[in-house]
C-alpha atoms as a PDB file:
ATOM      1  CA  UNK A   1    -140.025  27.576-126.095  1.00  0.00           C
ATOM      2  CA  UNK A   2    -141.698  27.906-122.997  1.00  0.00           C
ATOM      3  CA  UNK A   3    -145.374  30.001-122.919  1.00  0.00           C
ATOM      4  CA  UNK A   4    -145.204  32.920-120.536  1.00  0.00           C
ATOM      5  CA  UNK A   5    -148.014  34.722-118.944  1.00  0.00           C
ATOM      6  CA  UNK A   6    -148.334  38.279-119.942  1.00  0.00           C
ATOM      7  CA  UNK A   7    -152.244  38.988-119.017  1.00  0.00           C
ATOM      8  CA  UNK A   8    -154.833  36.744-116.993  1.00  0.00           C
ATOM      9  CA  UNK A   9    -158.724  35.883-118.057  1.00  0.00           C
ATOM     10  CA  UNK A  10    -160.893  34.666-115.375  1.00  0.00           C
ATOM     11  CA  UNK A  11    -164.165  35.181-116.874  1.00  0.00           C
ATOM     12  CA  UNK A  12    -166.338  33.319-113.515  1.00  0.00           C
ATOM     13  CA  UNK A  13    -164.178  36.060-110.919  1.00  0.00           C
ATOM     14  CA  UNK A  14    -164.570  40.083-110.660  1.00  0.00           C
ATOM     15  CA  UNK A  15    -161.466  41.515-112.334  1.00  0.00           C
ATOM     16  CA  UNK A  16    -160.141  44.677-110.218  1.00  0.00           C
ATOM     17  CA  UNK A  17    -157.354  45.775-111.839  1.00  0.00           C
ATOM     18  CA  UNK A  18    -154.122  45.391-114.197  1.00  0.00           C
ATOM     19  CA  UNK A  19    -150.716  46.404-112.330  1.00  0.00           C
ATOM     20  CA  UNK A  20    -147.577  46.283-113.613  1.00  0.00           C
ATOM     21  CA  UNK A  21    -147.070  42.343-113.333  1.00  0.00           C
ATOM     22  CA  UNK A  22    -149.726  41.436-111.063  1.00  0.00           C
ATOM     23  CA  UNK A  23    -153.690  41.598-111.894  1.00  0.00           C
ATOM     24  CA  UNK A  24    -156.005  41.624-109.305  1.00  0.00           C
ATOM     25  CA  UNK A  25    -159.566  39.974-108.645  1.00  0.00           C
ATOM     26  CA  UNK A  26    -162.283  39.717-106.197  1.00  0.00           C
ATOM     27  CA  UNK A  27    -163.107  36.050-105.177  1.00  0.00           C
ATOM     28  CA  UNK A  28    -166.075  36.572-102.714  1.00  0.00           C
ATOM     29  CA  UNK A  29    -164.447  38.259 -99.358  1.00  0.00           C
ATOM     30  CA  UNK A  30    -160.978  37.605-100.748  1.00  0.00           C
ATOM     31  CA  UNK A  31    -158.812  38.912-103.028  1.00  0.00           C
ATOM     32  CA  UNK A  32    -156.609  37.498-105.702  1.00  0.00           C
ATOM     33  CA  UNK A  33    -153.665  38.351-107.041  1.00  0.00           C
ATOM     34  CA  UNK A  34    -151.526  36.438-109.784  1.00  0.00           C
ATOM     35  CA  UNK A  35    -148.095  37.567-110.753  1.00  0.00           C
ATOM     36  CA  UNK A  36    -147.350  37.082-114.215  1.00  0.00           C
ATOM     37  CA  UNK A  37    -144.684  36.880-116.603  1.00  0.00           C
ATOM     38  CA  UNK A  38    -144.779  40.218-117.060  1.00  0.00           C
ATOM     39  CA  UNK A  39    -141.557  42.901-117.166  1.00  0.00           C
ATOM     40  CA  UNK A  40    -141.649  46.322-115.660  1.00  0.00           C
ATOM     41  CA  UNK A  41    -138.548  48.854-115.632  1.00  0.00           C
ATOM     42  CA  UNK A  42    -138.546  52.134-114.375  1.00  0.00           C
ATOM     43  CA  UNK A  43    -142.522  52.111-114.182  1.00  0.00           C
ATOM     44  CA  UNK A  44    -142.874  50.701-118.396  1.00  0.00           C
ATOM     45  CA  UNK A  45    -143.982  47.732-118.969  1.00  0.00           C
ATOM     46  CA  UNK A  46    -141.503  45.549-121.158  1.00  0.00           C
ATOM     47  CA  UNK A  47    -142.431  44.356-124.329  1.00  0.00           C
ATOM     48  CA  UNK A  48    -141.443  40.640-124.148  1.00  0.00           C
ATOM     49  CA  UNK A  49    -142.561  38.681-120.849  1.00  0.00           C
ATOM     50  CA  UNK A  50    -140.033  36.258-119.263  1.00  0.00           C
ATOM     51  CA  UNK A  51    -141.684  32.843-119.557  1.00  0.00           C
ATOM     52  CA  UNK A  52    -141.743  31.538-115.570  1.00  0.00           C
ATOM     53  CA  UNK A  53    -141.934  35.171-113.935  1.00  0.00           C
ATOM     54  CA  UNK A  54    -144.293  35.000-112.084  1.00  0.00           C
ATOM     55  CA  UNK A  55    -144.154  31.303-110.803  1.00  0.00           C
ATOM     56  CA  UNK A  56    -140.619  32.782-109.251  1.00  0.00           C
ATOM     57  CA  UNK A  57    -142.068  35.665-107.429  1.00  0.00           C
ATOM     58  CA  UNK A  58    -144.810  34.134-106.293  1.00  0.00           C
ATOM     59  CA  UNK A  59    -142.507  31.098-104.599  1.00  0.00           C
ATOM     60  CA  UNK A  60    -139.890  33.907-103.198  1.00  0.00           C
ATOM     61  CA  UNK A  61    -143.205  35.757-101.929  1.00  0.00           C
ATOM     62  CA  UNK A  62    -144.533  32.610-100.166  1.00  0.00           C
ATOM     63  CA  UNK A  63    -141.151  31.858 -99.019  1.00  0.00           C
ATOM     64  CA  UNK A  64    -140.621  34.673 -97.150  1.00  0.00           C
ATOM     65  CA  UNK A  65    -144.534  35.467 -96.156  1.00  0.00           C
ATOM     66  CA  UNK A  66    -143.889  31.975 -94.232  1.00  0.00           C
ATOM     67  CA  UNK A  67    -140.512  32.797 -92.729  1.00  0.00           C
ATOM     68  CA  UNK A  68    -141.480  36.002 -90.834  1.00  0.00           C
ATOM     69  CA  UNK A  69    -145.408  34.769 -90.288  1.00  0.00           C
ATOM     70  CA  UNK A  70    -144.068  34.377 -86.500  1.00  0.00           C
ATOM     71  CA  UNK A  71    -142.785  37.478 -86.058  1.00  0.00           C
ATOM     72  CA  UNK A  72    -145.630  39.804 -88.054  1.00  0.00           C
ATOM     73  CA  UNK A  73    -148.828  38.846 -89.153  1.00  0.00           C
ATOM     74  CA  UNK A  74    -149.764  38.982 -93.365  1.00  0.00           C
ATOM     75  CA  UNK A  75    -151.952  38.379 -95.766  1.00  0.00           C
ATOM     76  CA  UNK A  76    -151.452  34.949 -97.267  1.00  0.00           C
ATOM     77  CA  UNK A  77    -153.798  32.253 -97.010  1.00  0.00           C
ATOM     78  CA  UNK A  78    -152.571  29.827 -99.904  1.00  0.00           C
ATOM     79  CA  UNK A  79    -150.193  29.984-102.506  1.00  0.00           C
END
């Protein structure tokens, strides 16, 4: 069985905040933001993470960030 990601720990970076499947941190002038493995329905967080979550979002995110960068500016500066 694959490990899923339910909750980050960067002890060296300034943690911000906890959303639903993304947590947030402050790396100097930048922000981070991780997506984990976590599940949210109907604004509850779901028990059991699915193991590979947030590796999906974050590819479909980066996939699509880089499609339209032509046509609108964003946020992304590495994935």
């Amino acid at each position: 069985m694959t490990k899923s990601i339910s909750q980050t720990n960067f002890p060296k970076l300034k943690f911000l905040n906890r959303g639903k499947v993304r947590d947030l941190y402050a790396v100097k002038d930048h922000l981070l933001l991780v997506a984990t493995d976590r599940i949210s329905a109907f604004d509850v967080i779901m028990p059991n993470p699915i193991p590979g979550k947030g590796l999906i979002l974050n590819k479909m995110s980066a996939f699509w960030f880089k499609q339209m960068e032509d046509i609108i500016g964003n946020h992304i500066l590495s994935t």
